[in-house]
Each structure stands twice: as structure tokens, then as C-alpha cells.
C-alpha atoms as a PDB file:
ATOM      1  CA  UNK A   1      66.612 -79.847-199.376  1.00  0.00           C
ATOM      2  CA  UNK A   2      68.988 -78.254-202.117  1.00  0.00           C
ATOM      3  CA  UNK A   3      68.849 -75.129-202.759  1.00  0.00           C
ATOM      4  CA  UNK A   4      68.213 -74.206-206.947  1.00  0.00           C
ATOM      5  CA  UNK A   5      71.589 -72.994-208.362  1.00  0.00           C
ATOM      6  CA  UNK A   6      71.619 -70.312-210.492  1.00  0.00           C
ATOM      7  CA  UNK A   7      72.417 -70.958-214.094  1.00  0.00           C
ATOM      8  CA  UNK A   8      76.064 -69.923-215.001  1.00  0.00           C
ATOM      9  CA  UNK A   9      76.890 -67.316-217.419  1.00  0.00           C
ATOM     10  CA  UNK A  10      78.328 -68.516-221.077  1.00  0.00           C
ATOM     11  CA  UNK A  11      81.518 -67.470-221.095  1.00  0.00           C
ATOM     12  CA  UNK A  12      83.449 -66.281-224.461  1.00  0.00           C
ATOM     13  CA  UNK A  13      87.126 -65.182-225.461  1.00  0.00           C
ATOM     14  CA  UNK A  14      88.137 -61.761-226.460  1.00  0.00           C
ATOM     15  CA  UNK A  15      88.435 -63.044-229.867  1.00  0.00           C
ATOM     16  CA  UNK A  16      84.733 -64.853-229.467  1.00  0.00           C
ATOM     17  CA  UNK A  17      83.318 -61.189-227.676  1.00  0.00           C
ATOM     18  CA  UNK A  18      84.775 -60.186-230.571  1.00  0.00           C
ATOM     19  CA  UNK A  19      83.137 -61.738-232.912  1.00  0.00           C
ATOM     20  CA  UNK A  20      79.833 -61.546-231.108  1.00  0.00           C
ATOM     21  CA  UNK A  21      79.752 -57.762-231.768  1.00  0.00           C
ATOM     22  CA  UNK A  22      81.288 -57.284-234.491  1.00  0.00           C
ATOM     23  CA  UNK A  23      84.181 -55.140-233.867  1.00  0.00           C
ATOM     24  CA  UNK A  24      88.210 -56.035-233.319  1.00  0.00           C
ATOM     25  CA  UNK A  25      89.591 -58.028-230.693  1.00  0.00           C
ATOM     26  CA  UNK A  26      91.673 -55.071-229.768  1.00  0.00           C
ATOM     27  CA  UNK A  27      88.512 -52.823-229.074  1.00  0.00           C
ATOM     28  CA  UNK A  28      86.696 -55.721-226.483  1.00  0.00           C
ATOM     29  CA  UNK A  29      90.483 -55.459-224.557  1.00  0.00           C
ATOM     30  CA  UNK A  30      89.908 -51.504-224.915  1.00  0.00           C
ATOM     31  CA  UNK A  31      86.770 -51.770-223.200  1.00  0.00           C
ATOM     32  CA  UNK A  32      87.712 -54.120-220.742  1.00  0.00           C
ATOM     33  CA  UNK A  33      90.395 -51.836-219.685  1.00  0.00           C
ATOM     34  CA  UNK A  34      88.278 -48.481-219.372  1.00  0.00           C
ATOM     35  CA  UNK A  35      85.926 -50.578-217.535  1.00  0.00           C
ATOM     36  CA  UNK A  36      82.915 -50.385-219.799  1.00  0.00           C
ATOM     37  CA  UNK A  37      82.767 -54.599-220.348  1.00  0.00           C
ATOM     38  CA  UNK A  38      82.803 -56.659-217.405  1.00  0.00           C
ATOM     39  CA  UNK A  39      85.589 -59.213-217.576  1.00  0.00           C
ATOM     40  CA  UNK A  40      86.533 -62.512-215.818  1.00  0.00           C
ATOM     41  CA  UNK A  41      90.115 -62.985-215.362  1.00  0.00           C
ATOM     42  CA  UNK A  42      90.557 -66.702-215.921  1.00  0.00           C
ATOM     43  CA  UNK A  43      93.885 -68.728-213.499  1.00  0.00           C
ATOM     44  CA  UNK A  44      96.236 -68.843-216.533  1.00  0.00           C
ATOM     45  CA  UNK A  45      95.848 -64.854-216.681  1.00  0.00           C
ATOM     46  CA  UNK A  46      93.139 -64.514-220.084  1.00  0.00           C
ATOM     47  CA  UNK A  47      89.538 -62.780-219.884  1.00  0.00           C
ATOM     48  CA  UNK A  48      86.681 -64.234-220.171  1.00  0.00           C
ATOM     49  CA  UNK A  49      83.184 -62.277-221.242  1.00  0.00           C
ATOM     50  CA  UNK A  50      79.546 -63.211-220.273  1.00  0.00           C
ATOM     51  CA  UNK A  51      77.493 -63.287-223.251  1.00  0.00           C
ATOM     52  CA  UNK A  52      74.752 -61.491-221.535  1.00  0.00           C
ATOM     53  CA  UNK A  53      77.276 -58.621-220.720  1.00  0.00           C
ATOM     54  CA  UNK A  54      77.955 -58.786-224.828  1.00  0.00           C
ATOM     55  CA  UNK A  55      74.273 -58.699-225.693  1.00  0.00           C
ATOM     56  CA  UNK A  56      73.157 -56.292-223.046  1.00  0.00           C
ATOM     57  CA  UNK A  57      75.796 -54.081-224.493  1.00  0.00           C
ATOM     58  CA  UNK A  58      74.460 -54.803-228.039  1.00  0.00           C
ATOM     59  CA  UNK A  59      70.983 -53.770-227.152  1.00  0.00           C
ATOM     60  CA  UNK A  60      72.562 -50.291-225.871  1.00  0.00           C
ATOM     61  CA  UNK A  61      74.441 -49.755-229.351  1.00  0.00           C
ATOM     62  CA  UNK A  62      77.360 -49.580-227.858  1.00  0.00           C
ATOM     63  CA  UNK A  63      79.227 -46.971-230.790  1.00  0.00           C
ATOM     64  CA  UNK A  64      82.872 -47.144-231.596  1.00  0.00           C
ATOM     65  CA  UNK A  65      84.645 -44.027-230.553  1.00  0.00           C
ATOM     66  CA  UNK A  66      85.802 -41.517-232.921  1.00  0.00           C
ATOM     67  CA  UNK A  67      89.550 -42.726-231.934  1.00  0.00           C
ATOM     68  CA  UNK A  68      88.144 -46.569-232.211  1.00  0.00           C
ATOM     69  CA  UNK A  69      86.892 -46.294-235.551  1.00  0.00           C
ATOM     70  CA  UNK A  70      89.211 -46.188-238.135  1.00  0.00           C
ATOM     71  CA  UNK A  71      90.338 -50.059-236.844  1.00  0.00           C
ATOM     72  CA  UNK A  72      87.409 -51.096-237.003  1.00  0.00           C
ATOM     73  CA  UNK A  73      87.062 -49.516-240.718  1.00  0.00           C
ATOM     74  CA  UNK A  74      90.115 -51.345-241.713  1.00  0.00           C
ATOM     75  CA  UNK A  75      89.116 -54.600-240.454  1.00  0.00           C
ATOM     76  CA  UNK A  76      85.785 -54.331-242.085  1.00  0.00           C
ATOM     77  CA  UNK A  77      87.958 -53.126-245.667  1.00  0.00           C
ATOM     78  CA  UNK A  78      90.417 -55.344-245.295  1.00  0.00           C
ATOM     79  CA  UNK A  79      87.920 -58.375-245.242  1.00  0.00           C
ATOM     80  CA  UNK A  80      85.411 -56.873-248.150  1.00  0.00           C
ATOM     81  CA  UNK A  81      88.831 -56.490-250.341  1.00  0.00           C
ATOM     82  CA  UNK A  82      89.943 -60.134-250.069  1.00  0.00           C
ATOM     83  CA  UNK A  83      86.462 -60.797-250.742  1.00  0.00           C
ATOM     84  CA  UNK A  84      85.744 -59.221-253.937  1.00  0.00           C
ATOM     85  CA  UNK A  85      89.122 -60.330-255.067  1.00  0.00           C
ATOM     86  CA  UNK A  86      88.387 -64.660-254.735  1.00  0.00           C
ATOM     87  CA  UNK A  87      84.729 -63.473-256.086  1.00  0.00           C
ATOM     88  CA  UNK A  88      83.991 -65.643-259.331  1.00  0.00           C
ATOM     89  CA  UNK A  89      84.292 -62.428-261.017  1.00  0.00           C
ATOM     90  CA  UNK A  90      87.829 -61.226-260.591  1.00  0.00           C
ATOM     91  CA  UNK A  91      88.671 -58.372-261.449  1.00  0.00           C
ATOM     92  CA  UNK A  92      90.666 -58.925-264.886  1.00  0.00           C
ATOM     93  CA  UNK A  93      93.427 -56.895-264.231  1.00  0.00           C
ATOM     94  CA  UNK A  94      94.416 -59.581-261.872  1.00  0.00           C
ATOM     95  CA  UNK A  95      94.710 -62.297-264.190  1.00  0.00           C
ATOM     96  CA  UNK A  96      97.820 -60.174-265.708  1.00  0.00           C
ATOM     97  CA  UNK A  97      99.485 -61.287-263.019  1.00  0.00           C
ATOM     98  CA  UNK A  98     102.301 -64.143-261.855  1.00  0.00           C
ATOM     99  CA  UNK A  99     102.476 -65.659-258.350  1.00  0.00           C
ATOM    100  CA  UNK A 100     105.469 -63.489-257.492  1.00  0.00           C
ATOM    101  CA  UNK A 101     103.787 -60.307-258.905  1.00  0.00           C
ATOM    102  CA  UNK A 102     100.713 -61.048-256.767  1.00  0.00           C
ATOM    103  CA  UNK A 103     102.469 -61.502-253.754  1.00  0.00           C
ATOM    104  CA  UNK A 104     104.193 -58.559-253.906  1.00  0.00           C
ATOM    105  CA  UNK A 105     100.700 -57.080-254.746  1.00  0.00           C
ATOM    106  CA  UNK A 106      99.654 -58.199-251.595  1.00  0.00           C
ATOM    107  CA  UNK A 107     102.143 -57.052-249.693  1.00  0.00           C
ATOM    108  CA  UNK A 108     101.779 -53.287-251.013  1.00  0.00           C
ATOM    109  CA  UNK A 109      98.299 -53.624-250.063  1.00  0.00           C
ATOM    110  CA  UNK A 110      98.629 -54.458-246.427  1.00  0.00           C
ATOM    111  CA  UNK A 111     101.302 -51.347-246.554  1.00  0.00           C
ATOM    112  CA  UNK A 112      98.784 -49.317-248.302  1.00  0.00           C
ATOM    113  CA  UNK A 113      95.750 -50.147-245.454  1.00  0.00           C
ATOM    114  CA  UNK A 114      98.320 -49.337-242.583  1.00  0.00           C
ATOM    115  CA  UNK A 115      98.905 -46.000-244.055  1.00  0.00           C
ATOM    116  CA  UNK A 116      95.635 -45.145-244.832  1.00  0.00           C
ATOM    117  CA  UNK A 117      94.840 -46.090-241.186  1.00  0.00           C
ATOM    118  CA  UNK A 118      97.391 -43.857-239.559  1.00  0.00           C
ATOM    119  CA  UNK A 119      96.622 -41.278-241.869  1.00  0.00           C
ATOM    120  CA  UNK A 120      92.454 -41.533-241.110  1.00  0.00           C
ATOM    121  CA  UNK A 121      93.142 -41.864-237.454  1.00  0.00           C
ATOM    122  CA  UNK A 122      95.226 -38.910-237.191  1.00  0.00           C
ATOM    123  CA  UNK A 123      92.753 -35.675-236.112  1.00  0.00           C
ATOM    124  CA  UNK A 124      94.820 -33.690-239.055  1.00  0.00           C
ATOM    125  CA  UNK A 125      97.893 -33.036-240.946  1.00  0.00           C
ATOM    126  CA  UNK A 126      99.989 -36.385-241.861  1.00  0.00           C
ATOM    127  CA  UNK A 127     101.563 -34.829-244.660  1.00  0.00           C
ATOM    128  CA  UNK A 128     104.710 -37.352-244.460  1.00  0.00           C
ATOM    129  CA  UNK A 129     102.640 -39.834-244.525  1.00  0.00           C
ATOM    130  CA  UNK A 130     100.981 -38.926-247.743  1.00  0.00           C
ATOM    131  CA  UNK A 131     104.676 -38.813-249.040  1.00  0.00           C
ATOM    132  CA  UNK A 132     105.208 -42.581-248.010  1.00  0.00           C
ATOM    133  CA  UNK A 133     102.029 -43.200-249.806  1.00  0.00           C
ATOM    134  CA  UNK A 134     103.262 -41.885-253.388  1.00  0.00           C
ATOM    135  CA  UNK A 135     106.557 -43.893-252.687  1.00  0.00           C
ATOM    136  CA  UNK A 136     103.994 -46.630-252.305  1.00  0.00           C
ATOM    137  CA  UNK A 137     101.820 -45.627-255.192  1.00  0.00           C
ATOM    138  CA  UNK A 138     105.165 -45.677-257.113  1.00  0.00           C
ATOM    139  CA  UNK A 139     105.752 -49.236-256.367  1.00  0.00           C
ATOM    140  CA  UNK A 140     102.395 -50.084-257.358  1.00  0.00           C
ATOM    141  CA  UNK A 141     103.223 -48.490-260.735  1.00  0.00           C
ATOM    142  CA  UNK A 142     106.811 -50.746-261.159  1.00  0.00           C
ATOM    143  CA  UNK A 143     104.991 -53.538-260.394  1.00  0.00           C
ATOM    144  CA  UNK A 144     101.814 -53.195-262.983  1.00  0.00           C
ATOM    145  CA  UNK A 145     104.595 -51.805-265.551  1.00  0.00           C
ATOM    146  CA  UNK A 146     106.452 -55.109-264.971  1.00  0.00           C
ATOM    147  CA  UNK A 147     103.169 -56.958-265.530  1.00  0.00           C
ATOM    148  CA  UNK A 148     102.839 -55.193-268.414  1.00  0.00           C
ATOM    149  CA  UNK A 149     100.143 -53.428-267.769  1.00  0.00           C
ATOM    150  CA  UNK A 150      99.283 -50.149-269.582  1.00  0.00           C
ATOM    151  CA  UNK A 151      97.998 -46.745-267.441  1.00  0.00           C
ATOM    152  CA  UNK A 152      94.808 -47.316-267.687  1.00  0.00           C
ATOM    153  CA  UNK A 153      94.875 -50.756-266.254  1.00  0.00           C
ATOM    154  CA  UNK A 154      97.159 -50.180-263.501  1.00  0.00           C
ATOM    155  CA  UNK A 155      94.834 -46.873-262.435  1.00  0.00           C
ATOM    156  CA  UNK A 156      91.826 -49.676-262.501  1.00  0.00           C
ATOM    157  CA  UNK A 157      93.869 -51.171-259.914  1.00  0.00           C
ATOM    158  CA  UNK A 158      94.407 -48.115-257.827  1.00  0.00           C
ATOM    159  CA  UNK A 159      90.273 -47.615-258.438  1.00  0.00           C
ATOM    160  CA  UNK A 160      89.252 -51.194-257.337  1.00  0.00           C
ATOM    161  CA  UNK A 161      91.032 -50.585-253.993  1.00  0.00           C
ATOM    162  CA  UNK A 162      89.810 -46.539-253.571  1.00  0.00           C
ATOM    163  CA  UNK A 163      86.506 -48.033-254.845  1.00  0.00           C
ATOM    164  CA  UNK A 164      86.384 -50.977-251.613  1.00  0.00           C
ATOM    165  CA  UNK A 165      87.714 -48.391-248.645  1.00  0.00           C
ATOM    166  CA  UNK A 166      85.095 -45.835-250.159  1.00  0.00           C
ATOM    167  CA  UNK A 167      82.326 -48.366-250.322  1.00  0.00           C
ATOM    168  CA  UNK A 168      83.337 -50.317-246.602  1.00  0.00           C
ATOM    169  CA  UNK A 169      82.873 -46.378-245.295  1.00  0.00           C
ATOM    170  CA  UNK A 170      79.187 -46.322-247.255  1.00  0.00           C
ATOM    171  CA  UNK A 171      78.443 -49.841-245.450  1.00  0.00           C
ATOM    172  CA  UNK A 172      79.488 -49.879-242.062  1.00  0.00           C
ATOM    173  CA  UNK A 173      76.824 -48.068-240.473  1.00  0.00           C
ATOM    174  CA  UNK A 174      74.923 -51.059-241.438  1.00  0.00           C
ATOM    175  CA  UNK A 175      77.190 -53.200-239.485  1.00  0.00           C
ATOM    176  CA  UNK A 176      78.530 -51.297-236.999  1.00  0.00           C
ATOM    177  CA  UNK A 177      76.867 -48.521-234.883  1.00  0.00           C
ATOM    178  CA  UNK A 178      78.453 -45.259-236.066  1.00  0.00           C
ATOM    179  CA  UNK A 179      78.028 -41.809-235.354  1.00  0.00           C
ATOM    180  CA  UNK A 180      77.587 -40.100-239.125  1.00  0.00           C
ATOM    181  CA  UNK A 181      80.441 -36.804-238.006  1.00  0.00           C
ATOM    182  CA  UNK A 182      82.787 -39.809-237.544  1.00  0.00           C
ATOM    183  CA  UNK A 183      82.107 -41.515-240.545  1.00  0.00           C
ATOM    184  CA  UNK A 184      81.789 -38.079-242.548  1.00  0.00           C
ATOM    185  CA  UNK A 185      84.938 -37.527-241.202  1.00  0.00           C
ATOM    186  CA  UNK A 186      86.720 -40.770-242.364  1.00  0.00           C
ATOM    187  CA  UNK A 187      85.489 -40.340-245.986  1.00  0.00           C
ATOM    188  CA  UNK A 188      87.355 -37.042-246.239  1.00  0.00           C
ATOM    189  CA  UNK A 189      90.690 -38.165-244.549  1.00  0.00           C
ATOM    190  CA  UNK A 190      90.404 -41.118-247.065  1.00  0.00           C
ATOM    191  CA  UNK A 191      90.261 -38.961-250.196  1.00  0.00           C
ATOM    192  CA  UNK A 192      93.916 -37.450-249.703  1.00  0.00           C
ATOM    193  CA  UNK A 193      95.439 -40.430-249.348  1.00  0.00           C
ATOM    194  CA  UNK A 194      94.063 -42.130-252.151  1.00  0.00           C
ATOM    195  CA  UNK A 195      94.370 -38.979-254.403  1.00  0.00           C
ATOM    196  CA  UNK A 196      98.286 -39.423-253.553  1.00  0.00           C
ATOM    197  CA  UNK A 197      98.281 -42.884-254.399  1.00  0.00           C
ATOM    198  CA  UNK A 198      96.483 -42.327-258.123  1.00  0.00           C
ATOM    199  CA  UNK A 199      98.805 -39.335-258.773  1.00  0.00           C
ATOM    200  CA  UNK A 200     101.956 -41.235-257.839  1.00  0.00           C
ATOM    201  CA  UNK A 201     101.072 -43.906-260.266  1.00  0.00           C
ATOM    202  CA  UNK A 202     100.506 -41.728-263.381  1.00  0.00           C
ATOM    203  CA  UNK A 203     103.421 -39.778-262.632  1.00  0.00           C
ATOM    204  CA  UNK A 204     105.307 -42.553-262.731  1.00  0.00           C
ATOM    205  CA  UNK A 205     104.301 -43.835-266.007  1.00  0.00           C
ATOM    206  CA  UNK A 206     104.609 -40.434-267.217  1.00  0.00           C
ATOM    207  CA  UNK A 207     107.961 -40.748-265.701  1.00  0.00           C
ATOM    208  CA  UNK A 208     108.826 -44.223-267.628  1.00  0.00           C
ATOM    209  CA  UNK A 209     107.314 -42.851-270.734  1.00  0.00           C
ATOM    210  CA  UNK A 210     109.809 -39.710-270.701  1.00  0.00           C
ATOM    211  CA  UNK A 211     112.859 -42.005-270.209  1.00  0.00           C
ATOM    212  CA  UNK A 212     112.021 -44.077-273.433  1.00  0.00           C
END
């Protein structure tokens, strides 16, 4: 007589795990590491999770850290910005500009979310790296100025992007289990940066202006 086998686990990636709980890849490894996820080391040398490890750990709310947070912010803004910017209603600004002047756009954005995320994860101080982000607010300004774009249009830029970080901070409680001191605490290191970003832009219009 055979004996019943046991049913075997479903087994998922990091990137799967992942997904599954809605935080970054980086975080499951993170886990893995401290020991807090169970992980199957596969012959080729990648982990493997057991889905009921995932969704036992799901049912305990399993919190980001205050140190793990601010990644997962950025992920989370970082996806809700691409999305509202391929919604059908576009912001208009964007329209302004060529294929060239969006990439560059792009590219000052993904420099823009890395600051802000060094600058949020940091437990204070950072003021160099508010300086990097008026250099970066003043490249923001050349390139709307280029564009053509007047003041007020290239602050509705600067607004659409404080507008998504400040709103991603507002939703991810929803999403992801957060203790409300850490995200308290990630809406104020947010508001310097972006403050240096809008000021940096006006002054350098006001700078452009003067030179006429």
C-alpha cells in the first residue's frame, strides 16, 4: 500500500513573492536575509518562496520598516507617475513637448525620484542633496524654457510631479501596511525637497528674465 504524499508547496520567484505582496523585489531578498521569509535555495543558486509562507505573512501584515519604506514609496510613485502621464487626459503641458525634450524629461525625472529617495530615507539633514536638487530643478527650467514654456507652465510641471509623490504618500496605506509615524514622517522629508525644486525653477526664469 502507498503511502498519501503530501501536496507540494507552490513555489514563486523573488520577483513573483514580490509581486504577491506588493512590495519590491529588493525587500522579499531583505527578508530572506534577516530570516523573517523562509526561502528555498534552488541548484543553479536562486530562491524560491512558498506561497503559503507569502500569504501566511500577508495575513500577519507584515509592515515595511521605517528604513524599508521610502523604496517601497518610490516604486509605488514611480508607477502612479507613468500612469497619469499615458492617461487619456495628459496633462497639456506635455503636448509642448518634442521627442528629444521628453526624453530628457524623463531622464530628470528618474534623477529627481533618486534624490528624493535618498533625501526621505535619510533620518535628517541632506542639505547637499537639496543643493543637487535645485541644480536639477534648474535643468527642469532650461528645458521647459527651451520648450517654450512660460513660468507658470513649467511650475505646473514641477506641481504635477509634487502633486503624484504627495498623493502616492496619501495612498499607500491602502496598499501597503504602514505605520502612520513613518508615513507622517515621509510627507515632511518630501516637502523640502520639492520646495527646492519649485524655487530653483522660478529663480531661474527670474534669472533668464534679468539677462534679457
Amino acid at each position: 500500500m502507498q503511502g498519501t504524499s503530501l501536496p507540494k508547496p507552490d513555489w514563486l520567484t523573488t520577483t513573483q513573492a514580490a509581486e504577491r505582496l506588493g512590495v519590491h523585489p529588493s525587500t522579499i531578498r531583505r527578508w530572506a536575509d534577516d530570516g523573517n521569509l523562509p526561502a528555498m535555495v534552488t541548484p543553479g543558486g536562486h530562491r524560491r518562496f512558498a506561497a503559503a509562507d507569502l500569504d501566511r505573512m500577508a495575513d500577519e501584515g507584515r509592515q515595511p520598516t521605517g528604513a524599508e519604506l521610502p523604496t517601497v514609496w518610490a516604486q509605488h510613485a514611480l508607477a502612479n507617475t507613468r500612469t497619469q502621464i499615458s492617461a487619456s487626459t495628459t496633462p497639456a503641458w506635455l503636448t509642448a513637448f518634442g521627442e528629444h525634450d521628453r526624453q530628457r524629461g524623463r531622464e530628470l525625472g528618474r534623477r529627481l525620484l533618486a534624490l528624493v529617495l535618498r533625501y526621505v530615507s535619510l533620518p535628517e539633514g541632506g542639505d547637499e542633496l537639496l543643493h543637487e536638487v535645485g541644480q536639477l530643478g534648474q535643468g527642469y527650467a532650461a528645458t521647459a524654457q527651451q520648450a517654450g514654456l512660460n513660468l507658470k507652465q513649467a511650475m505646473e510641471i514641477a506641481m504635477f510631479f509634487r502633486d503624484n509623490l504627495v498623493e502616492t504618500t496619501f495612498e499607500l496605506p491602502a496598499e501597503v501596511p504602514v505605520r502612520p509615524e513613518h508615513n507622517v514622517r515621509l510627507l515632511r522629508r518630501l516637502n523640502p525637497v520639492m520646495n527646492a525644486l519649485q524655487l530653483a525653477v522660478v529663480d531661474a526664469y527670474k534669472q533668464a528674465e534679468g539677462s534679457k
